[in-house]
Every structure is written in structure tokens, then in C-alpha cells.
Protein backbone atom coordinates (compact mmCIF):
# COMPACT_ATOMS: atom_id res chain seq x y z
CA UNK A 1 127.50 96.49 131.42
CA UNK A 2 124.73 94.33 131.88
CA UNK A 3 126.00 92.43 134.47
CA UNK A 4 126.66 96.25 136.77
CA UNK A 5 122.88 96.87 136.02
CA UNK A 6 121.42 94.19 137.35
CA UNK A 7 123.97 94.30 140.64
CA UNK A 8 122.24 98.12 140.67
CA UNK A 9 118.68 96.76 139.88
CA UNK A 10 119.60 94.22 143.30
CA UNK A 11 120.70 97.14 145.35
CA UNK A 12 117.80 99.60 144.52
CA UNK A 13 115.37 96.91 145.62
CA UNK A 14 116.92 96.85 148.80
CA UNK A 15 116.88 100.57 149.60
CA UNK A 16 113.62 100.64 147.97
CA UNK A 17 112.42 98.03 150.28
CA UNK A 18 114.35 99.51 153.59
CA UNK A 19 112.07 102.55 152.95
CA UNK A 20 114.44 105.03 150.69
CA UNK A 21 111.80 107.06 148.30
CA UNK A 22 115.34 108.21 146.40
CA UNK A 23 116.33 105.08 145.11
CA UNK A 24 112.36 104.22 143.53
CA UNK A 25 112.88 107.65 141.88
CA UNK A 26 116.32 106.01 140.30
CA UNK A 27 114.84 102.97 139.60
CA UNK A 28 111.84 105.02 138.02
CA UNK A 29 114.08 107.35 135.85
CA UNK A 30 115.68 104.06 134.67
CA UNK A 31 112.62 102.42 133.66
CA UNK A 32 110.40 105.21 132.68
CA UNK A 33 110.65 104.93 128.79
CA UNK A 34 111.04 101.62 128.09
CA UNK A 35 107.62 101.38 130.16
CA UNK A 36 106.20 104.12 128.66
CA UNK A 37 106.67 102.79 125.25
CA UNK A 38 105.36 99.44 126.00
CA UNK A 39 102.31 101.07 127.75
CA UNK A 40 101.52 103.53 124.72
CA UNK A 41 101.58 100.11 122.42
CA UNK A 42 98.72 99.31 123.69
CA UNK A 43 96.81 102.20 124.88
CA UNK A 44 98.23 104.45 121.72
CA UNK A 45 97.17 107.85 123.27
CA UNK A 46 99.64 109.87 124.57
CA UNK A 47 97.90 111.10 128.06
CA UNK A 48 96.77 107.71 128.69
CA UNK A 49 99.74 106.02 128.16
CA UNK A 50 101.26 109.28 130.68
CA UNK A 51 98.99 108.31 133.36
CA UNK A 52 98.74 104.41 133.05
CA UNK A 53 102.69 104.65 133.82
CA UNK A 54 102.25 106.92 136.05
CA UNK A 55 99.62 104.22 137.97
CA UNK A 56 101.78 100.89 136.53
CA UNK A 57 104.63 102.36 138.62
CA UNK A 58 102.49 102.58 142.21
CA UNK A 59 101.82 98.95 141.51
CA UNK A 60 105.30 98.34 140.91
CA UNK A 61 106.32 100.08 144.12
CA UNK A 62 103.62 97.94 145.84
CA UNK A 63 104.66 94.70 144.20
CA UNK A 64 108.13 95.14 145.31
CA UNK A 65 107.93 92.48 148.07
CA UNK A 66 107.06 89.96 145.79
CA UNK A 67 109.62 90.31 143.34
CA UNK A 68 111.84 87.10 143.41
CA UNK A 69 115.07 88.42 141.34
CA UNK A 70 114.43 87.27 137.81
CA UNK A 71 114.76 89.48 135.60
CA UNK A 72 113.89 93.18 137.22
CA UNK A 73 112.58 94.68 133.40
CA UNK A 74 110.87 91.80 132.30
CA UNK A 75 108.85 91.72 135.51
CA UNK A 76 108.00 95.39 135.56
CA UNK A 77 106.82 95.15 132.11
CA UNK A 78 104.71 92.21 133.11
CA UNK A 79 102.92 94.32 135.08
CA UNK A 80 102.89 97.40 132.93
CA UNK A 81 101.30 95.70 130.39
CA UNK A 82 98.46 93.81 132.45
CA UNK A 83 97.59 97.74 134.05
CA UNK A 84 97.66 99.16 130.20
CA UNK A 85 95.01 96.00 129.31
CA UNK A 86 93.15 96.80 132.47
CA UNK A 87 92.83 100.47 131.23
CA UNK A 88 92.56 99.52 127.69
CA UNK A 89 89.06 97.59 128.93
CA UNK A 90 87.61 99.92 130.70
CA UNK A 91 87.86 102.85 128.65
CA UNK A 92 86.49 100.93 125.53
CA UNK A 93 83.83 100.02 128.05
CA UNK A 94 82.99 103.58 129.42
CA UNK A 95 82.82 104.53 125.35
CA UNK A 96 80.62 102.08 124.42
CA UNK A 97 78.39 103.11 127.58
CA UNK A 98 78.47 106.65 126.31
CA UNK A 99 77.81 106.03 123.03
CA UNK A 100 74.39 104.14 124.38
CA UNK A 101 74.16 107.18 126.11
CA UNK A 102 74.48 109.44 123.14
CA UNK A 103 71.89 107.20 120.86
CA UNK A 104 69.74 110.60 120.02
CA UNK A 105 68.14 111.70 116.82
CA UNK A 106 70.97 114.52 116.20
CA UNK A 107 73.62 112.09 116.60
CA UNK A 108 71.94 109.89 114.04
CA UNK A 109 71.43 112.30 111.77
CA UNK A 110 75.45 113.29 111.49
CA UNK A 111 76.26 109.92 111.55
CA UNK A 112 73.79 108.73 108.67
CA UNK A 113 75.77 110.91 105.93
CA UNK A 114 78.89 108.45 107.06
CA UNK A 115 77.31 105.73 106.98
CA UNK A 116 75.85 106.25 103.59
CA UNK A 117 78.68 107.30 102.25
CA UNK A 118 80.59 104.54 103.38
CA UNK A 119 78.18 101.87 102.48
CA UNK A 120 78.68 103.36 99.04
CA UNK A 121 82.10 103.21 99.06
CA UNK A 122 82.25 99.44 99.84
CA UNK A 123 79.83 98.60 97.23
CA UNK A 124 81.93 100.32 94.65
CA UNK A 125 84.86 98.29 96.00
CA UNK A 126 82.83 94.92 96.24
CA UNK A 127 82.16 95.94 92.10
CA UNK A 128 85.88 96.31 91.71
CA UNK A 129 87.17 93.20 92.98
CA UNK A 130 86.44 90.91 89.97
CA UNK A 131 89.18 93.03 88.59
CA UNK A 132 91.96 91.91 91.11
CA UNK A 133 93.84 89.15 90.55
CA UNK A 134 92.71 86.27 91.97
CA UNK A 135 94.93 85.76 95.10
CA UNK A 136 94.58 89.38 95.56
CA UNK A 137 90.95 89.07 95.85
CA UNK A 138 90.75 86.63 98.24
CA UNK A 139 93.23 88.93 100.66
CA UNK A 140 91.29 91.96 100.03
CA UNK A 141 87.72 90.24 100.23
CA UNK A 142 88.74 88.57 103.89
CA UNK A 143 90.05 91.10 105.54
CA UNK A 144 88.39 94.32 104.12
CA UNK A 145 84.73 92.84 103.58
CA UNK A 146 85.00 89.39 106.17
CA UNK A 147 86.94 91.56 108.09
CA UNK A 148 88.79 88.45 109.15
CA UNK A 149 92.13 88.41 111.19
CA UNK A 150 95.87 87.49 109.69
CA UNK A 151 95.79 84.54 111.79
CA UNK A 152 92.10 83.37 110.33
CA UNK A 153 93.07 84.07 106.83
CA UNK A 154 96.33 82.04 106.79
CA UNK A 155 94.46 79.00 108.45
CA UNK A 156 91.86 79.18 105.90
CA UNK A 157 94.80 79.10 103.02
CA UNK A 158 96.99 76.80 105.55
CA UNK A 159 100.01 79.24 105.06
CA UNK A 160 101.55 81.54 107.54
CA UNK A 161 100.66 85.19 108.60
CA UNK A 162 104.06 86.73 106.51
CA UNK A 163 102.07 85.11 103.22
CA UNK A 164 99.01 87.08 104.52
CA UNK A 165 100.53 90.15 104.91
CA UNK A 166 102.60 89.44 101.72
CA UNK A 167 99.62 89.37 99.75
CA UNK A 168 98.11 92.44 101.39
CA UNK A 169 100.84 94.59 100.24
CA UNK A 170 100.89 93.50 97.29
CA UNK A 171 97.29 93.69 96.73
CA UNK A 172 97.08 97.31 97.84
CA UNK A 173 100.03 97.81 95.73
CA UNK A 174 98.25 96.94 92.78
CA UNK A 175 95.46 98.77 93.76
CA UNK A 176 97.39 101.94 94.25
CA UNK A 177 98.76 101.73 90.81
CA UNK A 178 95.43 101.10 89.01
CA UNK A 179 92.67 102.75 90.79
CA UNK A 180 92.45 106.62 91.74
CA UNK A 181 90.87 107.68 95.23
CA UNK A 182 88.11 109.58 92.66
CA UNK A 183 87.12 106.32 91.64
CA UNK A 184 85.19 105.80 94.72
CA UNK A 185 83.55 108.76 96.37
């Protein structure tokens, strides 16, 4: 029924466009979760997500002139996306400016026990690794301790991101099996 949905999508656009709020709240209730999904995919927070489809929607509304027909979804969700990036930026920019904010001695002081603690933690794992395979090293030394991508490991090892990944598992497979948590706090 593809074909009677997009006939709809074409008719909506016209109301919506001659001025009938009704048929943007259709075209809205349509839309709504397969927006909202794509929108929490990239914010992943619930309320953000809420409120960034809430706002992706306006611009939708006010976009509608544009639109030239191809492909109604794929459009919106063009747009969805660039808004959830948009929001994504900004509120990993006001954090960072609070955290600035936030650099007291108290703050510090909490944070120091974590960062000890995790320091300590790596070094135990860093002593561990000699006792991984060898192609499970590598994986677990670039991407826990390099902290290098997928994409930058299998360039490196000229083989393709599924290898990566492939190795990954398997690595923390092998680690799962061998190694208790206790081992390292």
C-alpha cells in the first residue's frame, strides 16, 4: 500500500500548504515514531530526543514549500537528523562550558578517587595483555588503550570494519572466560 501512502503524503502537503493545521497533525501522527527513533539515535536521551522532534517537526512545517516530491520520509528525516546534530553540538558544548565552570577544588577532590582508580585499572590491564593472544592484543591495545576508531584499526591491518569488530568479540570473549572482574579493582 505504498503506492496509497504516498498519493496521501501528496494530498496532505496540499492541505498542509492551503493552510489546514488538521492535516500537519495527520501527517505528524504518521511520522512521529519513525522520527523519533531516528532522533533518539543520535541524541540517546529520552527528553531530548521528545523535544528535538518536537522542534524537527516546526522546521518541517516551515520547510514545506520547499519540498519537491521525492520521497516525503526520506526528506523529513533529512532534516530530523541535521536538527538532532545541531542539538547534539550544542549541548556537548554547553557541558563542556559547565564543566570549565565547575573546575573547583571539591569537584577535584571527588573526581581524583576515579581517576586513580581508573588509572589503576588500566595499568593492571596494560600488565595483562602479554597474555592475550596476539591478534587479540592488537584489537584490545587499539581501541581500549589508542582508543582508535573501527575504521582506523582496519586501515592499519588493511581489512574491513566486520574483521575489527570480529576480533573484538572475540577478544572480550576470551577475556570473559579467563579473567574475573576481582582481578582488577
Amino acid at each position: 500500500m505504498k503506492g496509497g501512502r504516498e498519493i496521501s503524503d501528496q494530498i496532505l502537503i496540499k492541505k498542509i500548504l492551503n493552510g489546514n493545521d488538521h492535516a500537519f497533525r495527520l501527517l505528524v501522527e504518521r511520522y512521529r515514531n519513525d522520527l523519533f527513533k531516528t532522533i533518539y539515535a543520535v541524541l540517546r536521551d529520552q527528553k531530548d530526543a521528545e523535544d528535538a522532534a518536537q522542534e524537527a517537526f516546526i522546521k518541517i512545517y516551515y520547510s514545506l514549500p520547499q519540498y519537491e516530491n521525492q520521497g516525503l520520509k526520506t526528506w523529513m528525516t533529512r532534516i530530523a537528523v541535521n536538527h538532532a546534530i545541531d542539538v547534539k553540538r550544542k549541548r556537548d558544548r554547553r557541558r563542556e562550558e559547565v564543566m570549565e565552570a565547575a573546575d573547583l577544588p571539591v569537584s577535584k577532590s571527588k573526581n581524583l578517587e576515579k581517576d586513580v582508580l581508573s588509572k589503576e585499572q588500566r595499568r593492571l590491564v596494560h600488565e595483562r595483555l602479554h597474555e592475550l593472544p596476539d591478534n587479540y592484543r592488537e584489537a584490545i591495545y587499539d581501541f581500549y588503550i589508542a582508543e582508535k576508531s573501527y575504521q582506523e584499526m582496519a586501515e592499519e591491518k588493511q581489512v574491513g570494519v566486520k574483521t575489527i569488530e570480529t576480533r573484538l568479540y572475540r577478544a572480550r570473549n576470551w577475556m570473559k572466560k579467563r579473567w574475573k572482574e576481582d582481578d582488577f579493582l
